[in-house]
Protein backbone atom coordinates (compact mmCIF):
# COMPACT_ATOMS: atom_id res chain seq x y z
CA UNK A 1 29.90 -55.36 38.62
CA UNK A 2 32.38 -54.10 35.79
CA UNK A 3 31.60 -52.80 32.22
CA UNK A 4 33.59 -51.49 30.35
CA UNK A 5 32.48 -49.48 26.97
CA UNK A 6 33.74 -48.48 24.09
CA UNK A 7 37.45 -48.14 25.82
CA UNK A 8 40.16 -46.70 23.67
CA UNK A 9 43.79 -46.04 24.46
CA UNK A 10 46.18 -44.25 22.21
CA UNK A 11 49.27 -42.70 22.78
CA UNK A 12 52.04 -41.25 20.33
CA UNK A 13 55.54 -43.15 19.79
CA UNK A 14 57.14 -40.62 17.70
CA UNK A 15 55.43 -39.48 14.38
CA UNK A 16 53.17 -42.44 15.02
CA UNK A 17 49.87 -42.92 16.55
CA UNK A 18 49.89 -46.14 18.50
CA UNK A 19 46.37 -47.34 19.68
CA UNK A 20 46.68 -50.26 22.35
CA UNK A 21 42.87 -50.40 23.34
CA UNK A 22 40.52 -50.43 20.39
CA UNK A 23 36.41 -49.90 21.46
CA UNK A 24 36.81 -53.00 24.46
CA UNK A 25 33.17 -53.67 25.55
CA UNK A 26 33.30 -56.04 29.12
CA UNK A 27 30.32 -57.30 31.60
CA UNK A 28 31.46 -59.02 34.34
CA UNK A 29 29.06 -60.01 37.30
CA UNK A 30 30.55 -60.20 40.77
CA UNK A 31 32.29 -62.87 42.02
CA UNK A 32 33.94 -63.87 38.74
CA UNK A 33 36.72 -65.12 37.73
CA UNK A 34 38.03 -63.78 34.66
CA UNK A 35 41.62 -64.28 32.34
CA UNK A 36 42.52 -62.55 29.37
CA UNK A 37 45.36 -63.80 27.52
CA UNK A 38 47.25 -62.55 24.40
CA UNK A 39 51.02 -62.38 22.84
CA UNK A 40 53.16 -59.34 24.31
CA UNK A 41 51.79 -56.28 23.25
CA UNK A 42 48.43 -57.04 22.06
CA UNK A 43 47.33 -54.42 25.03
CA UNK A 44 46.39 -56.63 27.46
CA UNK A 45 48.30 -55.02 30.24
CA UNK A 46 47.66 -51.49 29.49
CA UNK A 47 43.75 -52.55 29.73
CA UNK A 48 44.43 -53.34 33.16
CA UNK A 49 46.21 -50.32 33.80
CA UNK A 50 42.72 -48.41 32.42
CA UNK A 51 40.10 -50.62 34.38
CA UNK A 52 42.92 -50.10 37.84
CA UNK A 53 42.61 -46.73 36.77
CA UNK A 54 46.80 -46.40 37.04
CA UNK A 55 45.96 -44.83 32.91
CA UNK A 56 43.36 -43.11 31.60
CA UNK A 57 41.50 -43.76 28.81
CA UNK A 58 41.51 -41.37 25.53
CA UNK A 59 37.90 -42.48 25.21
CA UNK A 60 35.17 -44.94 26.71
CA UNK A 61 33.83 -45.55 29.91
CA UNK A 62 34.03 -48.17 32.91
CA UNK A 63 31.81 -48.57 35.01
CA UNK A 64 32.88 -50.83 38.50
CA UNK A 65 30.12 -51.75 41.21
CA UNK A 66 27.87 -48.87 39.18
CA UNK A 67 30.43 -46.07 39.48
CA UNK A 68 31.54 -44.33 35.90
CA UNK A 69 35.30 -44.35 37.37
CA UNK A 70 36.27 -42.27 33.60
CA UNK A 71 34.58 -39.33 35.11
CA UNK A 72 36.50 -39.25 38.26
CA UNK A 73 39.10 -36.40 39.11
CA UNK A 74 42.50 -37.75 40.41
CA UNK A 75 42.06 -37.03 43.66
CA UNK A 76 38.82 -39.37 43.42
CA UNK A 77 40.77 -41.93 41.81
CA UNK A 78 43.32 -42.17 44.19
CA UNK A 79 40.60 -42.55 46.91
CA UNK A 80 38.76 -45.03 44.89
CA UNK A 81 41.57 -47.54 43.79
CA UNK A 82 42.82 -47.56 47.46
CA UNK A 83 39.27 -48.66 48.89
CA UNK A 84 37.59 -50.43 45.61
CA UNK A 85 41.02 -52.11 43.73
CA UNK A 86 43.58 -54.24 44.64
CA UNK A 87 46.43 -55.13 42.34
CA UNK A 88 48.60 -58.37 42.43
CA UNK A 89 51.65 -58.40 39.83
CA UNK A 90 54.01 -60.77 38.95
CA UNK A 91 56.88 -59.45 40.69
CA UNK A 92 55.04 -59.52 43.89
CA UNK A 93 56.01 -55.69 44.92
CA UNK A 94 57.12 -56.76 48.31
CA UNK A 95 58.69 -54.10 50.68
CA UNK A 96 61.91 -55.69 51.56
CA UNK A 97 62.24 -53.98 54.78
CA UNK A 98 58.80 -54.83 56.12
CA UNK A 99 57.65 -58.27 57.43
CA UNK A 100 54.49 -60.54 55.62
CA UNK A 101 52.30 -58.84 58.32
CA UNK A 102 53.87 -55.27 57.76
CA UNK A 103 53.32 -55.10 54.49
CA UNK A 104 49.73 -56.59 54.61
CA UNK A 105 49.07 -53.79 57.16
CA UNK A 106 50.43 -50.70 54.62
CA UNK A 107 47.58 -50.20 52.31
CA UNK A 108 44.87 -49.66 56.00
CA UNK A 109 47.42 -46.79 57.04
CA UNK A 110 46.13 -44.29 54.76
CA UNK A 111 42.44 -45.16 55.85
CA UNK A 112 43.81 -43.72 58.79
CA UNK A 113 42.80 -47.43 61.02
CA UNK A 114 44.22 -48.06 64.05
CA UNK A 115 47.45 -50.41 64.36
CA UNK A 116 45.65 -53.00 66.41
CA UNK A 117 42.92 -53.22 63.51
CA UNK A 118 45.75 -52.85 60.80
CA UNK A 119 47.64 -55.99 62.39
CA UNK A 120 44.60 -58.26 63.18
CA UNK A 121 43.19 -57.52 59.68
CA UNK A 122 46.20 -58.82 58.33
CA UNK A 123 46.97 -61.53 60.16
CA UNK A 124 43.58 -62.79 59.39
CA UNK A 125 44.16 -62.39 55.90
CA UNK A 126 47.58 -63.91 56.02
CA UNK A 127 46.35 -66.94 58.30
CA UNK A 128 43.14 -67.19 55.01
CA UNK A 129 46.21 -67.42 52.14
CA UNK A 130 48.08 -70.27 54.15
CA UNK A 131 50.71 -68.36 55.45
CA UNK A 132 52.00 -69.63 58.65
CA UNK A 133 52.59 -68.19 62.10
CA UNK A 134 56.00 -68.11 62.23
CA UNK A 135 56.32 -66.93 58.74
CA UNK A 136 54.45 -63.82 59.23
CA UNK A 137 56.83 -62.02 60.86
CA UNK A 138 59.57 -62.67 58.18
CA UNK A 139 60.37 -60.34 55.36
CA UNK A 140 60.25 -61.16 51.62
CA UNK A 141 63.84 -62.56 51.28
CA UNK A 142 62.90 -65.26 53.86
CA UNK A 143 59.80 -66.47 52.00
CA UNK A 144 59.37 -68.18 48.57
CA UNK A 145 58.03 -67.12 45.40
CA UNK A 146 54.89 -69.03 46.17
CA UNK A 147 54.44 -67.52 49.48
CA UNK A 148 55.81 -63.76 48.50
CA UNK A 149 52.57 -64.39 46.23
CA UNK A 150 50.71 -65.29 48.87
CA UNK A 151 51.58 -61.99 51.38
CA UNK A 152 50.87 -60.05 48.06
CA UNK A 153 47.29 -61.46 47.60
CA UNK A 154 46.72 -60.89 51.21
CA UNK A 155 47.85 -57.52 50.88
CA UNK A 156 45.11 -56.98 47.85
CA UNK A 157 42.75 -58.20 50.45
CA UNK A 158 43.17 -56.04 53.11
CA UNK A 159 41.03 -53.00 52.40
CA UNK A 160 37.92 -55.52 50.97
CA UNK A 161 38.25 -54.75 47.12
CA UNK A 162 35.33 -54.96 44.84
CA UNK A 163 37.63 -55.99 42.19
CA UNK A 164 41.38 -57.44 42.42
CA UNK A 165 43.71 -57.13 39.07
CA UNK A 166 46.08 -59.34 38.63
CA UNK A 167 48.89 -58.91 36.23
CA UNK A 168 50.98 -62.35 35.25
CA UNK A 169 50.48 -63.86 39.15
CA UNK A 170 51.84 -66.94 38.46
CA UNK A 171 55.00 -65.83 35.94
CA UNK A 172 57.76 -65.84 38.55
CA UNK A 173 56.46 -69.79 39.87
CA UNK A 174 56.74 -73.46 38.87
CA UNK A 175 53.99 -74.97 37.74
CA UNK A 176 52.83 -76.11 40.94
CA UNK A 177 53.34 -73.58 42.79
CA UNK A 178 51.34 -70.93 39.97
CA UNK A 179 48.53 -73.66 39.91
CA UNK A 180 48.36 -73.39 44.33
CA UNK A 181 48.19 -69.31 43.51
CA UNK A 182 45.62 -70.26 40.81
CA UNK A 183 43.69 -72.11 43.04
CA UNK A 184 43.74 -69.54 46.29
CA UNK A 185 42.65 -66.79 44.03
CA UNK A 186 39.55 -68.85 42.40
CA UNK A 187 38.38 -69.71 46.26
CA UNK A 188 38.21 -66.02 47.04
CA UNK A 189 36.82 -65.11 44.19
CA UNK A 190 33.82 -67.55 45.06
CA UNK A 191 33.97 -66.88 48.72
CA UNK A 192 34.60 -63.38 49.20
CA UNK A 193 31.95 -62.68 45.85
CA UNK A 194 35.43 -60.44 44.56
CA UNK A 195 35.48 -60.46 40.86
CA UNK A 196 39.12 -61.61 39.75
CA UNK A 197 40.43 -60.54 36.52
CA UNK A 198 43.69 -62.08 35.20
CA UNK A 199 46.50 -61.23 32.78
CA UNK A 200 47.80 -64.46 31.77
CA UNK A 201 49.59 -66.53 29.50
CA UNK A 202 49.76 -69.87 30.61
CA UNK A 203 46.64 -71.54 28.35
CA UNK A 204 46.32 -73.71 31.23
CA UNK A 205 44.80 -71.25 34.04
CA UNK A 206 42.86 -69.28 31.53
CA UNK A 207 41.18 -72.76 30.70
CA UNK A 208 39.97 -73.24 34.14
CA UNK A 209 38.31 -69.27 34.60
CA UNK A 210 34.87 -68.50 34.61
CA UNK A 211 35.44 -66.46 31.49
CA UNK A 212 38.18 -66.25 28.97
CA UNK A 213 38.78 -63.50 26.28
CA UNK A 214 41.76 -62.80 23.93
CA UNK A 215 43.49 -59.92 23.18
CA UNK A 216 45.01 -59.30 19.66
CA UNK A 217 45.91 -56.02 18.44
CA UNK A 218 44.07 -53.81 21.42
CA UNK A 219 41.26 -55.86 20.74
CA UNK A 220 39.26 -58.02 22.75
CA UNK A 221 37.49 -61.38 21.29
C-alpha cells in the first residue's frame, strides 16, 4: 500500500546543509495502523509532509496504492492528494465560519459533486465519528477539542482516502479525550481497510499501533 525508498530531504539553513530525511525505507500494507514517534526535530514531520506530498523529496521514491507519487508533476499532485490523502493535524484546521457539516462538505467541491451528495456524504461521515445531530450544524467555536477532532477526521474521510496522515491528533486533548480520537481512528483504519499513519509523542498510543518506528536524526529505526 505505501513504500517508501531510499527518501532523502535536505534543505540549506544558511552556509549549512541540513538533511531531515536520511535514505527512510517503509512497507506498509493496507489497513494499518502505523505511529512514528521521535523528539522535535528528528524529521518526523517533514516525512509526513514528503509521503502527503505537501514537500518534495531531494531524492527517493514513494510509492502509495502502486503509484510512484515522486514522479508526479504538481498539477498531478494536487489531483492526487485531494482524491488519495487526507490529512488530520493537531490544530484541527477548522473553518471558523463554516458549520461541522460545511466543512466536511469542502474538500467534494473541487470534485465538482453535487451539494445534495456533498451534504449526505458528510453527514454520514459525521453521524460514523459520533458527532451528533444537533451538533452538526454548529461551527468550531461551539464544539470541543475532542469533537473539532472529530469534524476534522470526518473531513479526511470524505473523499475515501487510501491513506490518512495524521500529524500530533491528540496534542491539543486530555488524555481521555486523545485516547477516544485514538480509538475512532484505529476502528477506521480496520473498517474502512485505510492505512493510518501517525506523528506522535505520547508513548502510550504508539504502544497500541499496528507498527511503531522511531525517528532520530532523519532516520527511521
Amino acid at each position: 500500500m505505501l513504500k517508501v525508498t531510499n527518501l532523502t530531504k535536505e534543505y540549506n539553513s544558511g552556509d549549512n546543509k541540513v538533511i531531515a530525511v536520511k535514505g527512510v525505507n517503509l512497507d506498509i500494507a493496507e489497513g494499518k495502523f502505523v505511529s512514528i514517534i521521535g523528539k522535535s526535530g528528528s524529521g518526523k514531520t517533514t516525512l509526513l509532509s514528503l509521503l502527503g506530498s505537501l514537500d518534495k523529496a531531494t531524492s527517493g521514491h514513494i510509492e502509495i496504492d502502486g503509484k510512484d507519487i515522486s514522479s508526479l508533476k504538481n498539477n498531478e499532485l494536487v489531483q492526487y492528494r485531494r482524491n488519495k490523502i487526507g490529512f488530520v493535524f493537531q490544530s484541527y484546521n477548522l473553518i471558523s465560519n463554516l458549520t461541522a457539516v460545511e466543512n466536511v462538505m469542502l474538500p467534494m467541491l473541487f470534485n465538482h459533486a453535487s451539494v445534495d451528495k456533498r451534504k449526505n456524504r458528510a453527514l454520514e461521515l459525521l453521524e460514523q465519528v459520533g458527532i451528533s445531530k444537533e451538533k452538526q450544524n454548529r461551527k468550531p467555536s461551539k464544539l470541543s477539542g475532542g469533537e473539532q477532532q472529530r469534524v476534522a477526521i470526518a473531513r479526511a474521510l470524505v473523499n475515501s482516502p487510501k491513506i490518512i496522515l495524521a500529524d500530533e491528533p491528540t496534542g491539543n486533548l486530555d488524555s481521555d479525550t486523545g485516547e477516544m480520537i485514538f480509538n475512532l481512528l484505529h476502528d477506521l483504519a480496520k473498517k474502512n481497510k485505510t492505512t493510518i499513519v501517525v506523528v506522535t509523542h505520547d508513548l502510550s498510543i504508539a504502544g497500541k499501533t499496528d507498527m511503531a518506528f522511531k525517528m532520530s536524526d532523519g532516520s527511521l529505526a
